[in-house]
N, C-alpha and C. Protein backbone atom coordinates (compact mmCIF):
# COMPACT_ATOMS: atom_id res chain seq x y z
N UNK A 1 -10.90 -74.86 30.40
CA UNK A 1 -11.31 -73.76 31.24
C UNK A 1 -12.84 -73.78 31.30
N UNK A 2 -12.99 -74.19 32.66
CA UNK A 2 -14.77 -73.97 32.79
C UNK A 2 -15.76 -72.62 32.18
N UNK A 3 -16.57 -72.94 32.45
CA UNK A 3 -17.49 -71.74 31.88
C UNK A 3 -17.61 -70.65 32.65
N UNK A 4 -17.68 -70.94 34.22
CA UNK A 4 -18.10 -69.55 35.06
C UNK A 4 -16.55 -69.19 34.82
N UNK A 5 -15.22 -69.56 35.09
CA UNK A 5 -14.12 -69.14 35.10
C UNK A 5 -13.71 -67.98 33.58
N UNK A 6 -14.28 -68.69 32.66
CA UNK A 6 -14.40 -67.82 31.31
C UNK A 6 -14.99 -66.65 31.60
N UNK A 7 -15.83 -66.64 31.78
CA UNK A 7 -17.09 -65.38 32.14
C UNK A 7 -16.00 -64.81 33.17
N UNK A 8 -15.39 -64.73 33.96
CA UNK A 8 -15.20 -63.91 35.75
C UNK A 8 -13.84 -63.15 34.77
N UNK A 9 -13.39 -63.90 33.71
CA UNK A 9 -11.76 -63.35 32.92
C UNK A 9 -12.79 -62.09 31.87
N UNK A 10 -14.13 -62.83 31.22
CA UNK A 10 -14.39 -61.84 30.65
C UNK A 10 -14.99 -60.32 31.29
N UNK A 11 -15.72 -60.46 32.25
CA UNK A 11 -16.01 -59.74 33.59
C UNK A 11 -14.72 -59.08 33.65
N UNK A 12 -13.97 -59.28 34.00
CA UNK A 12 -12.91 -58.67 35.05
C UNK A 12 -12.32 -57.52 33.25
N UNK A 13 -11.97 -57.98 32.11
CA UNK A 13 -11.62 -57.64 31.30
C UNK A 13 -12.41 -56.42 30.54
N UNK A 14 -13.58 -56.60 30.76
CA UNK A 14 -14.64 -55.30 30.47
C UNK A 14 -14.54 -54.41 31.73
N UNK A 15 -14.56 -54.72 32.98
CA UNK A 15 -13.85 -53.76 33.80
C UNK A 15 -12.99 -53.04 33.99
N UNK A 16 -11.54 -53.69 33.51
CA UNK A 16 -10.10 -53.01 34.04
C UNK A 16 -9.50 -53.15 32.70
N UNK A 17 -9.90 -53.35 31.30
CA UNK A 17 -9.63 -53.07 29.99
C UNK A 17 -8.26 -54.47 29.82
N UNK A 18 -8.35 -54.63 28.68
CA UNK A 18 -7.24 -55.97 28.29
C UNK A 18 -6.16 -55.64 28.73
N UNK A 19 -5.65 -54.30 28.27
CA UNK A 19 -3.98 -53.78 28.84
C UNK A 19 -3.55 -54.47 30.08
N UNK A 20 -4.46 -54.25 31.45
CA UNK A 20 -4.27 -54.67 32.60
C UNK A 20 -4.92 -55.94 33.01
N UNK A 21 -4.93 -56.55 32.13
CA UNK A 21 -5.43 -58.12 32.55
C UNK A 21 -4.20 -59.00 32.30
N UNK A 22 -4.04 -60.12 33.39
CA UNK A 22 -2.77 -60.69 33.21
C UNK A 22 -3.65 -62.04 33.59
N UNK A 23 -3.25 -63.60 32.70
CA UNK A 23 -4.11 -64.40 33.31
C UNK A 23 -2.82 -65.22 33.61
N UNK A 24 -3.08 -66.18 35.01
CA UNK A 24 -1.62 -66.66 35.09
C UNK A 24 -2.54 -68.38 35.72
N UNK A 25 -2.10 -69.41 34.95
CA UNK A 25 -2.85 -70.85 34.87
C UNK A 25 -1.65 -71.78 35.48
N UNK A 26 -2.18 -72.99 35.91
CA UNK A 26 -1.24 -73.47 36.56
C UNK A 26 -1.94 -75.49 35.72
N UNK A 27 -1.85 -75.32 34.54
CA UNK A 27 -2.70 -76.58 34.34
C UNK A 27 -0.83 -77.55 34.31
N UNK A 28 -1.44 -78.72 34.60
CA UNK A 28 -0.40 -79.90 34.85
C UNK A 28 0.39 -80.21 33.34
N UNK A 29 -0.59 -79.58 32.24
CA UNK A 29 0.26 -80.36 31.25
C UNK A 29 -0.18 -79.40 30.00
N UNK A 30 1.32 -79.42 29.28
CA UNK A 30 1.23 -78.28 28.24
C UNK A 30 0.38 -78.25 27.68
N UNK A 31 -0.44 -79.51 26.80
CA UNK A 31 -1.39 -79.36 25.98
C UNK A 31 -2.87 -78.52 26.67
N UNK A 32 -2.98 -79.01 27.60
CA UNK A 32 -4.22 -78.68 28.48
C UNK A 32 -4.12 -76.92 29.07
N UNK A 33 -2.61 -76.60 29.29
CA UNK A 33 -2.65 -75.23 29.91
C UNK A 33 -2.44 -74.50 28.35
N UNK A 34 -2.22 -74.81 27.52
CA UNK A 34 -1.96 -74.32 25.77
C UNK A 34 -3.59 -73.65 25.40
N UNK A 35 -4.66 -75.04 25.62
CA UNK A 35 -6.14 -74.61 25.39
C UNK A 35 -6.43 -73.43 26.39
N UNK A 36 -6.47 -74.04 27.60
CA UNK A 36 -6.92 -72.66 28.11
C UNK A 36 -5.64 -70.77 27.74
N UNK A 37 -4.45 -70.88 27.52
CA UNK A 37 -3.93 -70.13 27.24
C UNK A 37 -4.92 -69.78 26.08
N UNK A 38 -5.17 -70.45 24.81
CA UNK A 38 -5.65 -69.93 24.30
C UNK A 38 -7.02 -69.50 24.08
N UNK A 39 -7.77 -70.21 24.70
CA UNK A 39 -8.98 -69.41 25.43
C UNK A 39 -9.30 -68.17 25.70
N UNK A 40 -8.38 -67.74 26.96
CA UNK A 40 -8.44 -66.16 26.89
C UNK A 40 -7.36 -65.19 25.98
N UNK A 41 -6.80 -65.67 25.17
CA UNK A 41 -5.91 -64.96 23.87
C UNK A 41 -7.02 -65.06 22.79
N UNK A 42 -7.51 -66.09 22.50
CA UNK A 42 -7.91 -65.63 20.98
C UNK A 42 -9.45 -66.39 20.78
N UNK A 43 -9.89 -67.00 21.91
CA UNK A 43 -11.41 -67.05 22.35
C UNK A 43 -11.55 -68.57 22.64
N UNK A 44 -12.90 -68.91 23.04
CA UNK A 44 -12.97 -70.52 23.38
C UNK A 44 -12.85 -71.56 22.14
N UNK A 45 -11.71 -72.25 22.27
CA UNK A 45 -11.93 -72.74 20.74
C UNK A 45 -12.95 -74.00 20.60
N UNK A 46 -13.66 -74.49 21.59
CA UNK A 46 -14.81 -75.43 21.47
C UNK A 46 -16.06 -74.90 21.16
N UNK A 47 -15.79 -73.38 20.90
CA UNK A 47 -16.92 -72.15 20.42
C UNK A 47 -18.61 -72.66 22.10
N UNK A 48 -18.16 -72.95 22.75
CA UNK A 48 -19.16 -73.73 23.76
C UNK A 48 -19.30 -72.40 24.96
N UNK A 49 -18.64 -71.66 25.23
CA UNK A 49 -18.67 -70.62 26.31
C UNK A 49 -18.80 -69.44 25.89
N UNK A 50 -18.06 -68.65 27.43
CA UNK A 50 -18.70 -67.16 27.08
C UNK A 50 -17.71 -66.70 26.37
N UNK A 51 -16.71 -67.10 26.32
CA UNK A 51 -15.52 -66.22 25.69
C UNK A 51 -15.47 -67.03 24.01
N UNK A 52 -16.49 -67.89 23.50
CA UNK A 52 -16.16 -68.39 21.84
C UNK A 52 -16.71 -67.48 21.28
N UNK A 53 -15.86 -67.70 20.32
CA UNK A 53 -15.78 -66.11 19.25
C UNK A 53 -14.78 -64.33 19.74
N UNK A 54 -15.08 -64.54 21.21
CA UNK A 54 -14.55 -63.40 21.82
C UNK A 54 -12.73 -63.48 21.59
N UNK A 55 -12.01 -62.90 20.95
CA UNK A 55 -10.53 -62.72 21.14
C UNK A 55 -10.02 -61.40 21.65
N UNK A 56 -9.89 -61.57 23.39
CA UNK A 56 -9.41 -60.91 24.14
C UNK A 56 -8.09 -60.47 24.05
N UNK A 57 -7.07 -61.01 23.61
CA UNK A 57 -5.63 -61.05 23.01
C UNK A 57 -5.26 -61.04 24.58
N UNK A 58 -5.86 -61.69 25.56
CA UNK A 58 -4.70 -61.30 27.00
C UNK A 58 -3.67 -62.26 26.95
N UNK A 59 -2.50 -61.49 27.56
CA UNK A 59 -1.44 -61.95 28.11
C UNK A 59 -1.83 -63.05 29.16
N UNK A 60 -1.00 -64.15 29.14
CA UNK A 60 -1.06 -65.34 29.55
C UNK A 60 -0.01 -66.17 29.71
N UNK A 61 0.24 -66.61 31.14
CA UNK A 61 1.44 -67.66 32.25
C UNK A 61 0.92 -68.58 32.44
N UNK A 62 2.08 -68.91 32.69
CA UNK A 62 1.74 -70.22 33.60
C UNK A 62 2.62 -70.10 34.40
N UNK A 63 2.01 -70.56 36.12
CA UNK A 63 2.62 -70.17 36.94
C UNK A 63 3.87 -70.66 37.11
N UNK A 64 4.22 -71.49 36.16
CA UNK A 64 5.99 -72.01 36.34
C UNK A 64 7.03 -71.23 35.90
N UNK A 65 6.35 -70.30 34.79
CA UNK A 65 7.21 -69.45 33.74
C UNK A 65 8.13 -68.51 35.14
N UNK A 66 9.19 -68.22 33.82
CA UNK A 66 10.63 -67.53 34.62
C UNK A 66 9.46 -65.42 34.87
N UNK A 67 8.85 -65.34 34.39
CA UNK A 67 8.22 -63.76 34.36
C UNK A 67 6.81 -63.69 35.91
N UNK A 68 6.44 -65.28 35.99
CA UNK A 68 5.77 -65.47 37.64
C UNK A 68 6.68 -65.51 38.42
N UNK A 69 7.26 -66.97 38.17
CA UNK A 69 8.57 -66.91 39.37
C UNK A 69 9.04 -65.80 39.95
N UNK A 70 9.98 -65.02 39.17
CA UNK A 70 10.18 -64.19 39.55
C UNK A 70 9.58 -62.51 40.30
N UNK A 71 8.36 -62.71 39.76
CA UNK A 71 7.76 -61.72 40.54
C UNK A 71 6.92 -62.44 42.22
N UNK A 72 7.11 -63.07 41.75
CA UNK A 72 6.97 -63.71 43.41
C UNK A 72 7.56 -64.13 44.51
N UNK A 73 7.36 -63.57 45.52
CA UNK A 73 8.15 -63.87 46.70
C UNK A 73 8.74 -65.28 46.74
N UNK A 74 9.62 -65.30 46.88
CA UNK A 74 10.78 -66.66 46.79
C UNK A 74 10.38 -67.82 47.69
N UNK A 75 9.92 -67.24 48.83
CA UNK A 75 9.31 -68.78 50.01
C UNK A 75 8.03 -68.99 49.18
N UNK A 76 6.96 -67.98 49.58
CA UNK A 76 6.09 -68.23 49.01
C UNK A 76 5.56 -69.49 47.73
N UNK A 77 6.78 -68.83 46.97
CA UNK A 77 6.70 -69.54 45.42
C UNK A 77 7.48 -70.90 45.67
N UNK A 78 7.94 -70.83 46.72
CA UNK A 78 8.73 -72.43 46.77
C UNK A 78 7.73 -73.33 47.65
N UNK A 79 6.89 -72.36 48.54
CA UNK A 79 6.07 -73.44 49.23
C UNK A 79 4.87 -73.89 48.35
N UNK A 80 4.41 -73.39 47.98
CA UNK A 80 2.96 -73.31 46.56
C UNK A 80 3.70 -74.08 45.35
N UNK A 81 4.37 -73.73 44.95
CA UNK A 81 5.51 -74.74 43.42
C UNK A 81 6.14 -75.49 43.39
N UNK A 82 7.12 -75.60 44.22
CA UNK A 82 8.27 -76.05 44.21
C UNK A 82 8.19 -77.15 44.58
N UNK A 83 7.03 -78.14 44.66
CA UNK A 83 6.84 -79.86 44.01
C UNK A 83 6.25 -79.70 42.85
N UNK A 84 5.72 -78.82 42.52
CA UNK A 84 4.79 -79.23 40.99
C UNK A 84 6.53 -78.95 40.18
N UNK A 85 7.18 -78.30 40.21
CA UNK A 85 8.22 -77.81 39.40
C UNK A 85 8.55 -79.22 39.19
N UNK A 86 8.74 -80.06 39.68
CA UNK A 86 9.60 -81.31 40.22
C UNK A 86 9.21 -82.49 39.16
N UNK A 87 7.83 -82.33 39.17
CA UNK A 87 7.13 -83.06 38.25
C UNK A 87 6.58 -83.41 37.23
N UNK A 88 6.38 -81.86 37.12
CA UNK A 88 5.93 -81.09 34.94
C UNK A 88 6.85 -81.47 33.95
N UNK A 89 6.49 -81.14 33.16
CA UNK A 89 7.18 -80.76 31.98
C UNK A 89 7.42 -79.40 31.68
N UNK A 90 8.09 -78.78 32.79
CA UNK A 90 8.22 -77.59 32.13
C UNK A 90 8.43 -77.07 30.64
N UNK A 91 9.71 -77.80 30.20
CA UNK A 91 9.59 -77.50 28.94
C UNK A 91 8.45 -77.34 28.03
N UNK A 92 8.11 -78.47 27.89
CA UNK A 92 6.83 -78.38 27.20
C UNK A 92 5.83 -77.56 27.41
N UNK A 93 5.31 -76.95 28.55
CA UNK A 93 4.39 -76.08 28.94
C UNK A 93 4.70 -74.47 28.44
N UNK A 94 6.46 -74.19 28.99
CA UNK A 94 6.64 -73.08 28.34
C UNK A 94 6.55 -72.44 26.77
N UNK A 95 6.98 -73.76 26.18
CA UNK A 95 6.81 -73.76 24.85
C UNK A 95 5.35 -73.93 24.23
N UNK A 96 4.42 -74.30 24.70
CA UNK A 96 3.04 -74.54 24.77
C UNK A 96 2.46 -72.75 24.63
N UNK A 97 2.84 -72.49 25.37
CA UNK A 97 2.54 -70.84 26.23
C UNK A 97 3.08 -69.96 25.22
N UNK A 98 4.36 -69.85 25.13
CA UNK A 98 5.18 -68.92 24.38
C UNK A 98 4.36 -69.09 23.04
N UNK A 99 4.12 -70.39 22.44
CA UNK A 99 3.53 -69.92 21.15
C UNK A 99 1.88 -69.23 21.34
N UNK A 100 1.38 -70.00 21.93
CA UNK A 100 0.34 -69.10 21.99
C UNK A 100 0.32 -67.78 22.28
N UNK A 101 1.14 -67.42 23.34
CA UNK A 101 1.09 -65.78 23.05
C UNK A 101 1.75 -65.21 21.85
N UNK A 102 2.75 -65.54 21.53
CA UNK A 102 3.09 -65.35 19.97
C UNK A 102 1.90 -65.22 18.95
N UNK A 103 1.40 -65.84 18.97
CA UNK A 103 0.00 -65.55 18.06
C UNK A 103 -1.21 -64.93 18.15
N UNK A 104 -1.41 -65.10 19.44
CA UNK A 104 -2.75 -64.62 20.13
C UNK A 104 -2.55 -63.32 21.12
N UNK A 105 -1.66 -63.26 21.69
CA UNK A 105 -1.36 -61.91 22.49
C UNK A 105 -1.44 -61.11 22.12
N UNK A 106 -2.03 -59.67 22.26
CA UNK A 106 -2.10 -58.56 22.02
C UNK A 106 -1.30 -57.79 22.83
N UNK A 107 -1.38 -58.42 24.46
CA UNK A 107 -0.62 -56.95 25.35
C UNK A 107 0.60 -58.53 26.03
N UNK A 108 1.06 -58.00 27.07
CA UNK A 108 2.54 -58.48 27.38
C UNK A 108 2.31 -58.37 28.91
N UNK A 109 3.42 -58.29 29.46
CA UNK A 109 3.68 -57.85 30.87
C UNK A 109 4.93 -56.57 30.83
């Protein structure tokens, strides 16, 4: 997760308080969407940005998970997803995700 992108999650999070922050990532591969999951859960772990040291505890997707999907309009989500679905590892990503919020989450959806 880049640096200005860190900063705009921490921005937006001092604005509208952690409760209502939902971050939802779409990285190609569990390990890679896992770091940034945990980025904004429990801070930058390369300690290099705005958010190292900071543990925001936000709730955190990935846009494949069954809790996006479903809140999204069905064409929509099939025209935008529905090749990446095809090609991931879902598994792995969800399970990537789920633990990190397991540990690092503070709020939910």
């Amino acid at each position: 997760m880049d640096l200005e992108i860190q900063q705009r999650v921490k921005d937006l999070t001092e604005k509208h308080g952690a409760e209502n922050v939902v971050v939802v990532i779409g990285g190609a591969e569990g390990e890679s969407a896992g770091l940034s999951a945990e980025t904004v859960s429990a801070g930058d772990p390369t300690f290099a940005g705005p958010l190292a040291g900071v543990a925001l505890g936000l709730s955190v997707y990935h846009v494949v998970e069954d809790e996006i999907k479903e809140a999204a309009d069905a064409g929509v989500y099939d025209e935008q997803c529905g090749m990446m679905e095809m090609v991931l590892d879902i598994d792995e990503i969800v399970n990537e995700l789920k633990s990190v919020r397991k540990e690092f989450a503070k709020y939910s959806l």
